[in-house]
Each structure stands twice: as structure tokens, then as C-alpha cells.
Protein backbone atom coordinates (compact mmCIF):
# COMPACT_ATOMS: atom_id res chain seq x y z
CA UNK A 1 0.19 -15.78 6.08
CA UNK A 2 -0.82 -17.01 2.69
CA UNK A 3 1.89 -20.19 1.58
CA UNK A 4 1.03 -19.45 -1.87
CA UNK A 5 3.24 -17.33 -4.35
CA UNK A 6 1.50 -14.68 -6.76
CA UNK A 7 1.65 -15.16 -10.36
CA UNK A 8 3.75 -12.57 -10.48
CA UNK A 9 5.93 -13.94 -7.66
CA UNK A 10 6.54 -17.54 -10.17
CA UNK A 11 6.72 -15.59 -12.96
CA UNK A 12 10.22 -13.36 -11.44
CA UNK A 13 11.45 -16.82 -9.61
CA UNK A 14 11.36 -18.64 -13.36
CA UNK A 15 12.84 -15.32 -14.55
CA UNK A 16 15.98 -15.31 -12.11
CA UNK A 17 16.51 -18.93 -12.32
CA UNK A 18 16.25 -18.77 -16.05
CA UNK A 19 18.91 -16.19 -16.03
CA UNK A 20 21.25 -18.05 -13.18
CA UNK A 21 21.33 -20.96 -15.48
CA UNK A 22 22.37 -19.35 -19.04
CA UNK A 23 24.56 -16.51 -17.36
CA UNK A 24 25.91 -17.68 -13.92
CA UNK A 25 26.32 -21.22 -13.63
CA UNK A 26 27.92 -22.24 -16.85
CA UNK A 27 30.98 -19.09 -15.99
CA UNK A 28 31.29 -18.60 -12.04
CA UNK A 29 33.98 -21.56 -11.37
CA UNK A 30 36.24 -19.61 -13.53
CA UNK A 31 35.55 -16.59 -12.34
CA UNK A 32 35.92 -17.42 -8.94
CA UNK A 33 39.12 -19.55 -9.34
CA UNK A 34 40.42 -16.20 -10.50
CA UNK A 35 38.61 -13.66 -8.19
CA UNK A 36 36.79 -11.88 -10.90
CA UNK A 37 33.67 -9.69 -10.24
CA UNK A 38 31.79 -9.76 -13.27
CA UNK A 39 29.88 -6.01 -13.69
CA UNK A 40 28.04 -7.26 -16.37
CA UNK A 41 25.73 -9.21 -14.25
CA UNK A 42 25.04 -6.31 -12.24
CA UNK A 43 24.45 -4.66 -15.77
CA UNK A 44 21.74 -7.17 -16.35
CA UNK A 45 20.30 -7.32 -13.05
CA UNK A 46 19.29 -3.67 -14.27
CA UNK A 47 17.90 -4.12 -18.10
CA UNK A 48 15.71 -7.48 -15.91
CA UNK A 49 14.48 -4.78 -13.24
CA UNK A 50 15.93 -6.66 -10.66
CA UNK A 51 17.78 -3.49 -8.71
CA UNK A 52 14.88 -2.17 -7.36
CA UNK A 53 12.56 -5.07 -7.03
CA UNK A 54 11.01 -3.52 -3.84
CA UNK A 55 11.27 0.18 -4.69
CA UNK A 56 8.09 1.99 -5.91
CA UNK A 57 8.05 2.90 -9.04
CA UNK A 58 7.74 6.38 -8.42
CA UNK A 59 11.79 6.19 -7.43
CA UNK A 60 12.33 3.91 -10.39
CA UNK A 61 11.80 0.77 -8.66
CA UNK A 62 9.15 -2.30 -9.81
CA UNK A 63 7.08 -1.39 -6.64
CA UNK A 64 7.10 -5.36 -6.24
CA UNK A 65 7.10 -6.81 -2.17
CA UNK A 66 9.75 -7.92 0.16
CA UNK A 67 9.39 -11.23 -0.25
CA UNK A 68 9.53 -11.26 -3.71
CA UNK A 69 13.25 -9.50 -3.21
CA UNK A 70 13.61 -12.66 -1.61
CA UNK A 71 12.94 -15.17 -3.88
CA UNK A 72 14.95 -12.95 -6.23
CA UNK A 73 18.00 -13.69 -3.16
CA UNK A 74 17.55 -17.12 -3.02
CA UNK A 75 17.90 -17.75 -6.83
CA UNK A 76 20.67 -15.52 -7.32
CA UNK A 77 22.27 -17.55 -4.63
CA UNK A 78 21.56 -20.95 -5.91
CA UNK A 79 24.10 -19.77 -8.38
CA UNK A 80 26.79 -17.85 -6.27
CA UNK A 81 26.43 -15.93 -3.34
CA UNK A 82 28.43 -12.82 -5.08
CA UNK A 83 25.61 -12.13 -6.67
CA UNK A 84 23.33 -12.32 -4.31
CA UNK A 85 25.35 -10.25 -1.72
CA UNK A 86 25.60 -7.47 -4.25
CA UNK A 87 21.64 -7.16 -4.52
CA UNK A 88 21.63 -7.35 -0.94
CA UNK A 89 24.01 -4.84 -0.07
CA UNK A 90 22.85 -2.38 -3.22
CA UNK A 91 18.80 -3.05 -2.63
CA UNK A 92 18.82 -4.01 0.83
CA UNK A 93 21.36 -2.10 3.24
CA UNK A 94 21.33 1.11 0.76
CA UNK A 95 18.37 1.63 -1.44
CA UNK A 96 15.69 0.48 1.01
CA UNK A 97 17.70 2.64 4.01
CA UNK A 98 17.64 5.78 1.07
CA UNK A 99 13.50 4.80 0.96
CA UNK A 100 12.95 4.75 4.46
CA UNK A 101 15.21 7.88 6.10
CA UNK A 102 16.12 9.79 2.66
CA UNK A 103 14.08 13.21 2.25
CA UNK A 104 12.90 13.97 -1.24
CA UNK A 105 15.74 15.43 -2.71
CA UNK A 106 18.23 12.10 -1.73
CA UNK A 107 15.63 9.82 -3.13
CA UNK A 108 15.17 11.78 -6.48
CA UNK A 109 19.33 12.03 -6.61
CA UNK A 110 20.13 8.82 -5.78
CA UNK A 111 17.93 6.10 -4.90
CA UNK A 112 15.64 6.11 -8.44
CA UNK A 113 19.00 5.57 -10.34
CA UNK A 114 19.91 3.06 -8.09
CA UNK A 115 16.51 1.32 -8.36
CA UNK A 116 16.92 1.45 -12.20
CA UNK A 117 20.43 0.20 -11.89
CA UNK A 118 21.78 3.26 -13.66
CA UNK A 119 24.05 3.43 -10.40
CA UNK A 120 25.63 1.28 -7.61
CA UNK A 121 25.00 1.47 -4.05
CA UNK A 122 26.95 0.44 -1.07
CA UNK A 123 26.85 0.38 2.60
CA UNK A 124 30.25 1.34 4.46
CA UNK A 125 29.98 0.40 8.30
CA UNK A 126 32.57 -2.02 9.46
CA UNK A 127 36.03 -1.02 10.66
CA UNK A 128 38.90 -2.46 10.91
CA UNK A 129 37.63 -2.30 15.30
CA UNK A 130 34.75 -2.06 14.92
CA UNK A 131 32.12 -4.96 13.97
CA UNK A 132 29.59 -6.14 16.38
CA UNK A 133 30.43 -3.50 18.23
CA UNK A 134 29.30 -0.70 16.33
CA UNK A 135 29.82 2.32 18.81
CA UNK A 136 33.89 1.41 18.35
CA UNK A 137 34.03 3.14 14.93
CA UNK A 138 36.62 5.19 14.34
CA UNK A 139 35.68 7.77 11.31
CA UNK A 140 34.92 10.90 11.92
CA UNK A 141 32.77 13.64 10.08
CA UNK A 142 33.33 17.53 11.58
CA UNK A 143 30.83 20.21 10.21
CA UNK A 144 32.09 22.76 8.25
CA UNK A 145 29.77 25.07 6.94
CA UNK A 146 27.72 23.86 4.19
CA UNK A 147 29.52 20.48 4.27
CA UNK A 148 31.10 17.57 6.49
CA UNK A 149 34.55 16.59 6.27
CA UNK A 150 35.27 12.56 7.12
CA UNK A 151 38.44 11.00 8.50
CA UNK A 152 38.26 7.88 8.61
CA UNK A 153 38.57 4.09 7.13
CA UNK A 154 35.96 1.04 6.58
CA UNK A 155 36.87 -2.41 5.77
CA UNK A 156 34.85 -5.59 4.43
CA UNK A 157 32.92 -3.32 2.31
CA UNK A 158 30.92 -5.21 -0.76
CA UNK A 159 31.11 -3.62 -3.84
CA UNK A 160 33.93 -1.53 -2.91
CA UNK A 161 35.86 -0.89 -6.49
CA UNK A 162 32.06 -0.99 -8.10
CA UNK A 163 29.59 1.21 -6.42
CA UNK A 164 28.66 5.16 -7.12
CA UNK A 165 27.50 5.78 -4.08
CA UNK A 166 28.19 4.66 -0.33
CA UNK A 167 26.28 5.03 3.04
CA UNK A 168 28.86 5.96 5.43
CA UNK A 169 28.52 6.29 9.07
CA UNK A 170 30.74 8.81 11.21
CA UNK A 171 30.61 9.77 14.40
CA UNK A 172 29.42 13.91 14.62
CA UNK A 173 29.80 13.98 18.09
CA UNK A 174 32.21 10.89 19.87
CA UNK A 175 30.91 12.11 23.38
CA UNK A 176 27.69 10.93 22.61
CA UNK A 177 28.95 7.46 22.03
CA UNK A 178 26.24 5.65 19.79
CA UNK A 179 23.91 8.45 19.93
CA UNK A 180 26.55 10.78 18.45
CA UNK A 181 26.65 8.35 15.14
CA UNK A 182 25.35 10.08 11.70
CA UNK A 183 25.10 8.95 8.10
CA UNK A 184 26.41 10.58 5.12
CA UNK A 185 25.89 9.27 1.15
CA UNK A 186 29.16 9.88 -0.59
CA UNK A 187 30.28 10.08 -3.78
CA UNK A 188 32.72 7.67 -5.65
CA UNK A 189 34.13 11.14 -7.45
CA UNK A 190 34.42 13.08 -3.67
CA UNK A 191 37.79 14.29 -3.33
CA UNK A 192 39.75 12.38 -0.85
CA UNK A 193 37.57 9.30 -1.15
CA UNK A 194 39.77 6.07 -2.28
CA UNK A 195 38.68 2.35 -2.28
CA UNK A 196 40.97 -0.74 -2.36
CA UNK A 197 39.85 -4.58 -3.11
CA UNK A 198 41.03 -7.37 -0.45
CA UNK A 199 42.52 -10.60 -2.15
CA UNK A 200 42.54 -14.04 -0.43
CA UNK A 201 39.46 -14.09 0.98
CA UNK A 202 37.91 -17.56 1.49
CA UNK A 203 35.21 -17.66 -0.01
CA UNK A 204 32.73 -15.09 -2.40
CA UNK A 205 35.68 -14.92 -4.33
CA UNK A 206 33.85 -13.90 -7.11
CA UNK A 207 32.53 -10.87 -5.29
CA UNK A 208 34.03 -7.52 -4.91
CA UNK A 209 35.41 -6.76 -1.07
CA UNK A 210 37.49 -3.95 0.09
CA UNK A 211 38.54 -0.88 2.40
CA UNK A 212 37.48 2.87 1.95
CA UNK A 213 39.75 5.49 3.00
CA UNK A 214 38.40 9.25 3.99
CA UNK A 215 40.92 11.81 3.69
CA UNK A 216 39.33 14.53 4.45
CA UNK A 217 36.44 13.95 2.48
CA UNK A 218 33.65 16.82 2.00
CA UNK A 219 30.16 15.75 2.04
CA UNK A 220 27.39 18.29 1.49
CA UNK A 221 25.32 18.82 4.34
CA UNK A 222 22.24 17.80 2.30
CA UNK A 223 23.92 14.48 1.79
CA UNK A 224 23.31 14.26 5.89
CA UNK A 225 21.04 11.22 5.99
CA UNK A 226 18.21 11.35 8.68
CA UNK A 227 19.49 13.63 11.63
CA UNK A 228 22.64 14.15 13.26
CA UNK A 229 22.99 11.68 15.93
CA UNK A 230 20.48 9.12 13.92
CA UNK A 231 23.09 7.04 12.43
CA UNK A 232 23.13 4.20 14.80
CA UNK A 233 19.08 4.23 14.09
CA UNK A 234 19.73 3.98 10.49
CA UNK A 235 22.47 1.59 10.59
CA UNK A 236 19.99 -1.14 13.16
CA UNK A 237 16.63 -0.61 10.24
CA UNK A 238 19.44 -1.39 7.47
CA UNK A 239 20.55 -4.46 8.65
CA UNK A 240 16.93 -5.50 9.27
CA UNK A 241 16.65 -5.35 5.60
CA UNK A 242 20.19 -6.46 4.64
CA UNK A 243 19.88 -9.46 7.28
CA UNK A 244 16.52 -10.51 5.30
CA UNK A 245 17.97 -10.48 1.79
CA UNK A 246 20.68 -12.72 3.43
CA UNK A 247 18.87 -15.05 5.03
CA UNK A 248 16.51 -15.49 1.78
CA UNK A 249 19.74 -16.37 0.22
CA UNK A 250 21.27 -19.00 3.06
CA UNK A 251 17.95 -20.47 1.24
CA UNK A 252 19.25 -20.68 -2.15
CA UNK A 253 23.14 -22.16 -1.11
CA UNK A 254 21.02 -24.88 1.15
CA UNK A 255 19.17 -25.70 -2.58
CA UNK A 256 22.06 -25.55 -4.49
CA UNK A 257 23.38 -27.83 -2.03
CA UNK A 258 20.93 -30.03 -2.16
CA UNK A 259 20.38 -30.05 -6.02
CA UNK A 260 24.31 -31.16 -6.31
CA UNK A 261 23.85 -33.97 -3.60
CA UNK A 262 21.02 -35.47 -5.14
CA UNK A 263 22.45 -35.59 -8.87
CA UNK A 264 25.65 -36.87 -7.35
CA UNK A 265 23.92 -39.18 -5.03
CA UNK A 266 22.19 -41.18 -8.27
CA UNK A 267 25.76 -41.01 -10.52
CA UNK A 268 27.81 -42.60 -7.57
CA UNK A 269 27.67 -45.87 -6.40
CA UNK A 270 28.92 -47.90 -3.70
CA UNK A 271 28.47 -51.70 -2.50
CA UNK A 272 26.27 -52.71 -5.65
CA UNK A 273 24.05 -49.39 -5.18
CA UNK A 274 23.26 -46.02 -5.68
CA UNK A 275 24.97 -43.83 -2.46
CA UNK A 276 21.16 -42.18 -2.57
CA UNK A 277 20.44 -45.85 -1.03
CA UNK A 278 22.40 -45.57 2.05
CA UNK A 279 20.53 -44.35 5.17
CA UNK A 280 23.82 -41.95 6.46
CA UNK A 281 23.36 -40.14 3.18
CA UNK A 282 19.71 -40.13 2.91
CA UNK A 283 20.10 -38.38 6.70
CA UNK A 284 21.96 -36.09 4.98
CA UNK A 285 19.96 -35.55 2.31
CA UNK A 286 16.91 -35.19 4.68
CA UNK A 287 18.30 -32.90 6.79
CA UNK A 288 18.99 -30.75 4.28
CA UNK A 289 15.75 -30.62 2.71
CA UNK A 290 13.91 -29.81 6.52
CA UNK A 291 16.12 -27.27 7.13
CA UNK A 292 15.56 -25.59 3.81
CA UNK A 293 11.51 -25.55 4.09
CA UNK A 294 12.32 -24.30 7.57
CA UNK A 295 14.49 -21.68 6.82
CA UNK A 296 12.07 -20.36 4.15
CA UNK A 297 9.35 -20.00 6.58
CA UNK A 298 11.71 -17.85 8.75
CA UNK A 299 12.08 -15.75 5.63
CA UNK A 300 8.64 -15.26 4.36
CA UNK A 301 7.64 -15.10 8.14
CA UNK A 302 9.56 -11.68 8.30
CA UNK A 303 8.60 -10.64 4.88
CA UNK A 304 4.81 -10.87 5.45
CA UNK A 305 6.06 -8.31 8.91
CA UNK A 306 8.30 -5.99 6.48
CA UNK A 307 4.86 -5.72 3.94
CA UNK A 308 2.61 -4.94 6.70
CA UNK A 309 4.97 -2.11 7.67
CA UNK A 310 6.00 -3.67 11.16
CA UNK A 311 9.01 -3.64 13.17
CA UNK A 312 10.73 -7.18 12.45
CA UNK A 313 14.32 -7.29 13.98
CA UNK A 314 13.49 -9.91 15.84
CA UNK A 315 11.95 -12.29 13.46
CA UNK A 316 15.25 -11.37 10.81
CA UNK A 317 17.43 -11.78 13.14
CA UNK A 318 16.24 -15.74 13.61
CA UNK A 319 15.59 -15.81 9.81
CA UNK A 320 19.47 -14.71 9.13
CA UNK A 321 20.57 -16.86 12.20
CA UNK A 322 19.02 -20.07 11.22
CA UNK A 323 19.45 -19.91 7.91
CA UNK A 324 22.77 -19.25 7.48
CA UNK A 325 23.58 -21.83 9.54
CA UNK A 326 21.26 -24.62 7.95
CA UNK A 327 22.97 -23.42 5.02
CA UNK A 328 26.88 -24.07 6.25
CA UNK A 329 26.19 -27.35 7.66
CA UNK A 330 24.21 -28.47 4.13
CA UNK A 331 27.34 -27.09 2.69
CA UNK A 332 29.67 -29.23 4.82
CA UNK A 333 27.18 -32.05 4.22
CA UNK A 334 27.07 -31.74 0.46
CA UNK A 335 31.24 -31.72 0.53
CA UNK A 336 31.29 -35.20 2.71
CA UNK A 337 28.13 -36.63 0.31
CA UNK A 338 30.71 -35.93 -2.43
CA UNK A 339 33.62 -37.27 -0.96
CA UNK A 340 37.04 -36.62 -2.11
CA UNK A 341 35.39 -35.08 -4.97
CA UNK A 342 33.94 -32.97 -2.93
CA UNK A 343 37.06 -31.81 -2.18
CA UNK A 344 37.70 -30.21 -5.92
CA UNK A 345 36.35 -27.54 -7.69
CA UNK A 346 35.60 -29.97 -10.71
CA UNK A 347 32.18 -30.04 -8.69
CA UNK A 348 30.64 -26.66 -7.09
CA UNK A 349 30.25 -28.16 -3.53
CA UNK A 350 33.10 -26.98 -2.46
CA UNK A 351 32.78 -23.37 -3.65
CA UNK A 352 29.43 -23.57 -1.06
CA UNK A 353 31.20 -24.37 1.47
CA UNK A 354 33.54 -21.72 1.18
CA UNK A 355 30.98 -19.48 0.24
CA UNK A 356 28.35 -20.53 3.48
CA UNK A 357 31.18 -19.36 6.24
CA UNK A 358 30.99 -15.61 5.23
CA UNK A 359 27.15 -15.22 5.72
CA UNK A 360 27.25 -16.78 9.45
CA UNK A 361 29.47 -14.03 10.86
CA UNK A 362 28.10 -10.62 8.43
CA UNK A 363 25.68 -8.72 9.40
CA UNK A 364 25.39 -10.22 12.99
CA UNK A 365 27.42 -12.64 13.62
CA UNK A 366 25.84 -16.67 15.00
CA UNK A 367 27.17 -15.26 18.16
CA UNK A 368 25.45 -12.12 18.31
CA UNK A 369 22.14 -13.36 16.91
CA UNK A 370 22.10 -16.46 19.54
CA UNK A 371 22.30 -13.85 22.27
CA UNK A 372 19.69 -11.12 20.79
CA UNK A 373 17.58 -14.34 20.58
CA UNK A 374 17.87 -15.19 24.06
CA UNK A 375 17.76 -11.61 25.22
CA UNK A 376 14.05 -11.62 23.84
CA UNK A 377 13.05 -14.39 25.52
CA UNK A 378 14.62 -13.05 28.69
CA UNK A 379 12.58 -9.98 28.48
CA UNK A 380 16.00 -7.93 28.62
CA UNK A 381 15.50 -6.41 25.14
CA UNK A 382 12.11 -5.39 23.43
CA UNK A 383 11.58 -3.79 20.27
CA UNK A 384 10.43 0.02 20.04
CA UNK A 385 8.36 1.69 17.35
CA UNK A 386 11.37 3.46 14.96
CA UNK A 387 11.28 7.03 14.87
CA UNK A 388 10.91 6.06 10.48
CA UNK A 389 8.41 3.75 10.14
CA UNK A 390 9.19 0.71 8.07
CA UNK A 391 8.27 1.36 4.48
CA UNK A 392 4.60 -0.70 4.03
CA UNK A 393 3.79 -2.54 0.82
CA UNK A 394 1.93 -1.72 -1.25
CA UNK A 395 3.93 1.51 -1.39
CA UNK A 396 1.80 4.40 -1.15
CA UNK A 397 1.94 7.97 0.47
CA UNK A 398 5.93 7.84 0.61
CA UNK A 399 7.28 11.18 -0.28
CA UNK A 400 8.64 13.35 2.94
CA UNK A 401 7.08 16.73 3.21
């Protein structure tokens, strides 16, 4: 594993963290006080290249590596996790799942707009019963002729009232239980297909969360991503990418964190000193910076797997465990560092805290994660070659004959 960033790498983490500073940071109090989603970031995400950042270029995408989509995470989340779940959910749960399973014809339709951030995509999984425990899902897709018609709902969906497209996952044959799960991309425009934001959430308050409805809801057949029957397949390699772009971005809340601690830690004094002086807060202060080097070698430890075109659901699955956590307790550090400011908005401490909570149970909740962990060590579960293999960087030899 080589510790050292590429040129190009520094040159798109001073891009992003330019463009968190002068468009971000200065705005997102206000727009999370009132629970705005602000498109136009997602507007120029796209004119920076930033939608596709690990797409070949051949779909529209930069053709850049996996890691480099994460240092493009973590900066987006030093300024509000929002933004960063919105790459993660557009690039990582649909666009890279369109790159690895999508034939020709879905990847000329609809992941090279998305990579140029001409168009929005989404990932529609959860149910209202069914999270962890995928096989619970409810929504149904029956063939009819050329097409599929869904029944169904989803709930907890990013980018619900924003995104074009959605990868939806319906059961085409409930006797089959998880094996009887398929994917479909739908449509916005689709007949029958309706969307509807959730309000007092939390935290990511300045992200865009909702519920689809399916009523009825014909799908072309070609939209049928992968196989029938593959859709729990597809759903497990998505999350392997969306749980990396999140746990590259547990990275950036644990530096924002510690960026607000330390400026606060010199302004504030207590007892004829600085607060920076006291050993409690200097453990404090420590601990956060160990756990973010840590968590960053989790990260880049997975992305070096995800370039070389290996199977890595174990290694993101500690990355997005770890992290995430490291990244609520610097959060509930930075708030008690703070004190009762900590305890207002007039500083952005407790906006991370808020924000940390939603990352530790997405996508794999601590629970879940703690016991896939411990199931490895066990030898009860062992990773198996996917039927797709894990799109290698660099990206050559892609297309699907």
C-alpha cells in the first residue's frame, strides 16, 4: 500500500476543500436550521467533475480511483454530511452498481449522464420492515410482457424529491425468499411512481430524505438490472461501495470535529489558561486525532482492495464500522470541549453531532457490522468470488458483450 497521495489525488482534495469553504461552510447553518437541500451544489458537483469521479470516461466519468472518491467524501463531509451522502448514494450505491451489473445499453442510458451529472441517481432499498433484514421487503414487481409492474413502498431514501433515476429492488418471485429479489432502474416520469420528503429528522437536515410509492409502476424489461433473482447480489456489491464512500466521510465529520475543538480550545480559557492546556481536553483532543489517522487507514485499506478489483466486504464493513463510530464519539467530544456552547448552533459542533448518529445505523447498522465482524473471525461467514467481478482500476476492458 503506498501512504502517499498522487498529484492528482492533492490536486482534487485542494479542489473540494476549496469549494467546501467558499460554497458550503459560509451557508449550511441556515440551510439546515431550515431543512433546505440546496440542488445547486449538486449542480456544481457536476460542472467540477465530481459525479463520476470513479467512472471511466468512456461512460462520462473522470476514470479517477476509489480512493480518490474518497478523499472527495471526506471533504465534502468536513462541510456537511448532506453532501457527502448525496455523492455517496448517486456515485456509490447507483452509478458504480450501473458500472458493475448494467449491460451496455443501461450504462449508455443512464449511468454516463449520471457520471456527468446531467442526471441524479438514487438507490431505493429500505422499507418501512425491512432494514437489516433485507429478505422482509415488501414491493413487488410481476412480469407482464415486455415490462414489470411494482407494488410497493421504500422509505429513508436519499435524494428522494431530487433524483432521475432510482435502483429499486422487488421481489419477482417471494417463494424464493432472498434469491427471488431483482432490481429494476426507474424513472422519476414512470407512471404511478410518487416520492414524498420526511421532515424532523435529527440530523442531515440539510439533505433530502423520503418514501417512494409504486402504484403499479411499469418498468421495461430492459430496465431489469442483472438477472431475475440477482437483486439481493446487487444490493450486498452496492453497499460495499456505498459503505466505503461513508466511511471515507465518518473521516471528514471526525476532522471537522477536530478543526472546531482546536480553534475553540485556543479562544477559551479557564483557570488563567487556554482549555487546550488541560489534560481532560487534550485526551479529547488526542483521541480524536488517533482515531481519525486510524479510520483513514481502514478506508484507503479497502480502496487499495476495490482498485485491485478484489472482493472487500469485509475490510468496508470495519472501515464503515469504525469510522462512523470514531466519528460520533469525536462528535460528542467536540460538543462537551465546547461546553454549553456546544450546545447552540452559533458553533457547528452541534450540527456533527446530530449529523454523526445517522451514519452508525445506514447501510449496516454498529450492530450488524459488530456481528459480520465477529462472524469472520469465527469462520461462520467467508467471502465468495461475485458472479460480477468488482470493477478494477485502471478501468479497462469494461463493456458487456
Amino acid at each position: 500500500m503506498d501512504f502517499h497521495f498522487s498529484e492528482e489525488q492533492e490536486m482534487v482534495r485542494k479542489l473540494v476543500r476549496s469549494f467546501v469553504d467558499k460554497e458550503i461552510n459560509p451557508y449550511i447553518a441556515e440551510w439546515d436550521r431550515q431543512g433546505i437541500f440546496e440542488t445547486a451544489i449538486m449542480d456544481r458537483l457536476g460542472e467540477l467533475n465530481l459525479m463520476g469521479v470513479c467512472i471511466p470516461e468512456e461512460y462520462g466519468g473522470s476514470g479517477m480511483d476509489y480512493n480518490t472518491l474518497a478523499i472527495v467524501c471526506e471533504e465534502l463531509e468536513r462541510g456537511d454530511t448532506a453532501f457527502r451522502t448525496a455523492v455517496s448514494v448517486h456515485t456509490g450505491l447507483n452509478s458504480l452498481t450501473l458500472l458493475q451489473w448494467g449491460n451496455e445499453f443501461q450504462k449508455k442510458k443512464y449511468l454516463t449522464p449520471q457520471a456527468k451529472g446531467e442526471k441524479i441517481g438514487a438507490f431505493g432499498l429500505t422499507e418501512p420492515n425491512a432494514g437489516s433484514d433485507v429478505a422482509s421487503l415488501a414491493t413487488t414487481a410481476v412480469k407482464d410482457g415486455n415490462h414489470y409492474i411494482l407494488n410497493g413502498q421504500k422509505t429513508w431514501i436519499s435524494l428522494c424529491d431530487v433524483a432521475d433515476h432510482f435502483l429499486v429492488f422487488a421481489y419477482t418471485d417471494k417463494s424464493k425468499k432472498h434469491k427471488g429479489i431483482s432490481a429494476f432502474i426507474v424513472e422519476r416520469t414512470t407512471p404511478g411512481f410518487s416520492s414524498k420528503a420526511i421532515k424532523g429528522k435529527l440530523g442531515i437536515r440539510a439533505g433530502n430524505t423520503g418514501e417512494l410509492f409504486f402504484d403499479n409502476v411499469r418498468v421495461p424489461a430492459e430496465n431489469l438490472l442483472g438477472e431475475e433473482g440477482e437483486g439481493f447480489k446487487i444490493a450486498m456489491s452496492a453497499l460495499d461501495n456505498g459503505r466505503f464512500t461513508v466511511a471515507a466521510g465518518a473521516c471528514g465529520l471526525t476532522e471537522a470535529c477536530l478543526e472546531a475543538s482546536v480553534k475553540y480550545c485556543h479562544e477559551r480559557s479557564t483557570f488563567g489558561k487556554e482549555i487546550g492546556r488541560h489534560q481532560l481536553v487534550q485526551q479529547m483532543i488526542a483521541k480524536m486525532e488517533a482515531g481519525l489517522q486510524m479510520s483513514r487507514l481502514l478506508v484507503y485499506r479497502a480502496g487499495c482492495l476495490k482498485n485491485e478489483g478484489k472482493r472487500n466486504t469485509r475490510e468496508t464493513s470495519l472501515a464503515k464500522w469504525q469510522a462512523c463510530d470514531i466519528a460520533n464519539e469525536a462528535a460528542n467530544d467536540a460538543v462537551q470541549i465546547h461546553g454549553a456552547y456546544g450546545y447552540s448552533d452559533e458553533y457547528p459542533v452541534e450540527r456533527y453531532l446530530r449529523n454523526s448518529k445517522a451514519p452508525v445505523i445506514y447501510e449496516g447498522t454498529r450492530e450488524i457490522h459488530t456481528i459480520m465482524q465477529a462472524e469472520y473471525v469465527l469462520g461462520f461467514r467467508e467471502d465468495k468470488p461475485l458472479s460480477k467481478p468488482v470493477p478494477s482500476w485502471p478501468f479497462e476492458d469494461l463493456s458487456v458483450k
